[in-house]
Protein backbone atom coordinates (compact mmCIF):
# COMPACT_ATOMS: atom_id res chain seq x y z
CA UNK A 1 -8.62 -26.16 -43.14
CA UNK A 2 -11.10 -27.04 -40.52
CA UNK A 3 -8.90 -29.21 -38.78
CA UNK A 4 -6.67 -26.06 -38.52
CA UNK A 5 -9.31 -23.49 -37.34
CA UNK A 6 -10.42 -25.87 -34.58
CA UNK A 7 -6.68 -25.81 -33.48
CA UNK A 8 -6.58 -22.46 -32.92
CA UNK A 9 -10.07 -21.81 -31.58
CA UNK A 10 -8.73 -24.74 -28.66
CA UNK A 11 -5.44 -22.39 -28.62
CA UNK A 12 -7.25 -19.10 -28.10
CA UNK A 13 -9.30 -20.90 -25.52
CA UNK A 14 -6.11 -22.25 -23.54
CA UNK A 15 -5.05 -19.10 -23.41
CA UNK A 16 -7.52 -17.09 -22.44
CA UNK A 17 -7.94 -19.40 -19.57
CA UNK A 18 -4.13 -19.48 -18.72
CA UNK A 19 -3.68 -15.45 -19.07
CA UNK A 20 -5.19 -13.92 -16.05
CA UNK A 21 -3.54 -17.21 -13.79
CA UNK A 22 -0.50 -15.84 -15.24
CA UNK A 23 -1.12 -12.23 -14.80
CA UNK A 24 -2.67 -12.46 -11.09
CA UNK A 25 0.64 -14.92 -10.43
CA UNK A 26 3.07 -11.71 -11.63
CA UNK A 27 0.79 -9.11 -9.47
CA UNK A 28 1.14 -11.53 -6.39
CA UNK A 29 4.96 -11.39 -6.67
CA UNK A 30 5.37 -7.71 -7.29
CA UNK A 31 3.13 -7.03 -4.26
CA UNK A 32 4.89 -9.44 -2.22
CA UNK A 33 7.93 -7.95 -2.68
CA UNK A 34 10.27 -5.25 -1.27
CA UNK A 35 9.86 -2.87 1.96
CA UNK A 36 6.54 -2.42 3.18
CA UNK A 37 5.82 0.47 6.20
CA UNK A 38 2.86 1.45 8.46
CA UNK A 39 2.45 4.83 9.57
CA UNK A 40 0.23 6.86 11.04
CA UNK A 41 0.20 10.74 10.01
CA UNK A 42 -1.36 13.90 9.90
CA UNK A 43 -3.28 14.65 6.73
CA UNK A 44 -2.15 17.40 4.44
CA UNK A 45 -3.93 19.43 1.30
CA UNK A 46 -6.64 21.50 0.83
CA UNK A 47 -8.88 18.62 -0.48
CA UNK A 48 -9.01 20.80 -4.61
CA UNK A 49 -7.72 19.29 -7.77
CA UNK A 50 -4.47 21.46 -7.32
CA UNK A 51 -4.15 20.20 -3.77
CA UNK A 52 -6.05 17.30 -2.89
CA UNK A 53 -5.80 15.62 0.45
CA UNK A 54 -3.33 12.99 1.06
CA UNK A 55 -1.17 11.53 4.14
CA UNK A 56 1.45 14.01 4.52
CA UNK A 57 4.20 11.95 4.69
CA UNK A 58 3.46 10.40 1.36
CA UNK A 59 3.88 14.43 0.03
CA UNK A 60 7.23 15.03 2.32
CA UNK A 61 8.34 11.40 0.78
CA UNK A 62 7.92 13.02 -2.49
CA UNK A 63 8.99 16.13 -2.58
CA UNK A 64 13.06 15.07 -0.41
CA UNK A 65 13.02 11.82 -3.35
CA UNK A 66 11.12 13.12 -6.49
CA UNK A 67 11.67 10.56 -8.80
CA UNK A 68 11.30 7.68 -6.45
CA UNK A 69 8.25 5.01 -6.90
CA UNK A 70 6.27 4.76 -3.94
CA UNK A 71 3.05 2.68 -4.08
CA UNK A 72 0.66 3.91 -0.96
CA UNK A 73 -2.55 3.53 0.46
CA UNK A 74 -4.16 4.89 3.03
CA UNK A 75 -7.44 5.43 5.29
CA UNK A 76 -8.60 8.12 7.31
CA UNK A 77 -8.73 8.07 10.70
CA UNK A 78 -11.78 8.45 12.83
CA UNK A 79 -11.51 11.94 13.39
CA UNK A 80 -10.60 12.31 9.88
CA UNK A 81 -7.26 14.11 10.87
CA UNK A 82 -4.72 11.24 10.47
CA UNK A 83 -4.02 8.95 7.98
CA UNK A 84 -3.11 4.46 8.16
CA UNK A 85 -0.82 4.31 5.46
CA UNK A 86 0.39 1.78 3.90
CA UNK A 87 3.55 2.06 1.56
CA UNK A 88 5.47 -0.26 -0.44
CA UNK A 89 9.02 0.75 -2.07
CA UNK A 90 11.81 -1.34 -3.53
CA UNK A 91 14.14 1.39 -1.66
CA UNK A 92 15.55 0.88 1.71
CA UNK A 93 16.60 4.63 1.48
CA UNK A 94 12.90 6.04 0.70
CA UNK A 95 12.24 3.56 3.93
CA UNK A 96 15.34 5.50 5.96
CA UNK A 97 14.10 8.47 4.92
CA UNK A 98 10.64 7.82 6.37
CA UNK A 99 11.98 7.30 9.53
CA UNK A 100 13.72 10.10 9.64
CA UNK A 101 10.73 12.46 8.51
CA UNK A 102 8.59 10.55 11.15
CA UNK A 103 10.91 11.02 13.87
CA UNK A 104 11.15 14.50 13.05
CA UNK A 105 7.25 14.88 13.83
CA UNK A 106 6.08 14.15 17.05
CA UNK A 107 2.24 13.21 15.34
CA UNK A 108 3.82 10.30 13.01
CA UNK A 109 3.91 6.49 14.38
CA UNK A 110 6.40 4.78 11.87
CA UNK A 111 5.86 0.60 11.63
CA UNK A 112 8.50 -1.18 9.97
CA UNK A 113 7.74 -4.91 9.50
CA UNK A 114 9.89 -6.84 11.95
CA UNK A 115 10.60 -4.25 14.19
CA UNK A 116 7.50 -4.01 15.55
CA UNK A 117 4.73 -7.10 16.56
CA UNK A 118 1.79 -7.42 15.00
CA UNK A 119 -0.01 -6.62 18.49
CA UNK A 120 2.41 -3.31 19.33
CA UNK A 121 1.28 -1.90 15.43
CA UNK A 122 -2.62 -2.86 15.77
CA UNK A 123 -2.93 -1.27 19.07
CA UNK A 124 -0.98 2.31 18.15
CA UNK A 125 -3.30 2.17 14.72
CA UNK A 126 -6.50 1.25 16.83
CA UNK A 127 -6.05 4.22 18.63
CA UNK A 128 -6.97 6.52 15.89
CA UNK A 129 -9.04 4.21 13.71
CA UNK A 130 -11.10 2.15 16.43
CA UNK A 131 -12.25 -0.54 13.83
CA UNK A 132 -9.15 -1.25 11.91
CA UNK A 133 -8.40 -4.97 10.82
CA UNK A 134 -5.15 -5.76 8.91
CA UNK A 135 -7.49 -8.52 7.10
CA UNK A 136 -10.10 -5.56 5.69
CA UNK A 137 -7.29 -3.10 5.22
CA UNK A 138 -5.15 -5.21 3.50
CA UNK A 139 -8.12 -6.97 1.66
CA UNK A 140 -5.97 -10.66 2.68
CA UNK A 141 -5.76 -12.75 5.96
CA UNK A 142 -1.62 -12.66 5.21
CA UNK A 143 -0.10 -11.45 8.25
CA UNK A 144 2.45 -8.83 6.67
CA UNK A 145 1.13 -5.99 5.19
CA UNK A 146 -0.11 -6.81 1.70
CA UNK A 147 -0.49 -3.48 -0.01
CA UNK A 148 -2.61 -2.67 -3.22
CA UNK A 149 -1.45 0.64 -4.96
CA UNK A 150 -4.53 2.46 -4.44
CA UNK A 151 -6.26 4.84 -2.24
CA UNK A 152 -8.74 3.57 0.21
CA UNK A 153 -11.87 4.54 1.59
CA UNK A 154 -14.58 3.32 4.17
């Protein structure tokens, strides 16, 4: 009986070792994976429960493809009018339908990774947010743009 209770105590041990590897491994890939934009936007809400603040091309995103998952992040700007945001979809249609929105307004800067060098992005986003790092924003040295699905502030 002992014999078997030491078993599992080594077997509960293993795996609550072996768990969170596990669990941080899955998190790595689904962040790694699909579309992942930059943009920089005007802010929209009134900053209340019913309408709080938020990049306003994550709310125009929302309201032409209800339905659609979009993970975002986001920091304000220096003058607090703009938004960095960062957003990660599985859709290349949501990411279409960025551009389009973004082209539409003369205020948005829309990064898609590839298009766009790492030097061309930092220098439109450092023109609104003088201190901005990839590194801090993206909490990562990677060079792509590693988001987290949460909002972000200084």
């Amino acid at each position: 009986m002992s014999c078997n209770a030491g078993r599992h105590v080594i077997l509960v041990t293993f795996l609550a070792i072996l768990a969170p590897l596990f669990l941080n491994a899955q998190n790595m890939a689904r962040h790694n994976s699909g579309e992942v934009v930059l943009v920089v936007c005007p802010l929209a809400g009134k900053g209340t429960a019913d309408d709080p603040i938020r990049p306003a091309i994550v709310a125009a995103l929302k309201r032409v493809m209800p339905g659609q998952p979009i993970e975002y992040r986001w920091i304000p700007s220096d003058d607090g009018k703009l938004a960095v945001v960062e957003i990660r979809t599985a859709s290349l249609e949501l990411v279409a339908e960025g551009g389009r929105i973004a082209a539409a307004a003369a205020s948005t800067k829309y990064f898609e990774r590839g298009k766009q060098s790492r030097e061309e992005v930092l220098s439109e986003i450092r023109k609104v947010r003088r201190d901005f790092q990839f590194e801090r924003f993206a909490a990562t040295s990677d060079t792509r743009f590693v988001p987290r699905p949460q909002e972000v502030r200084p």
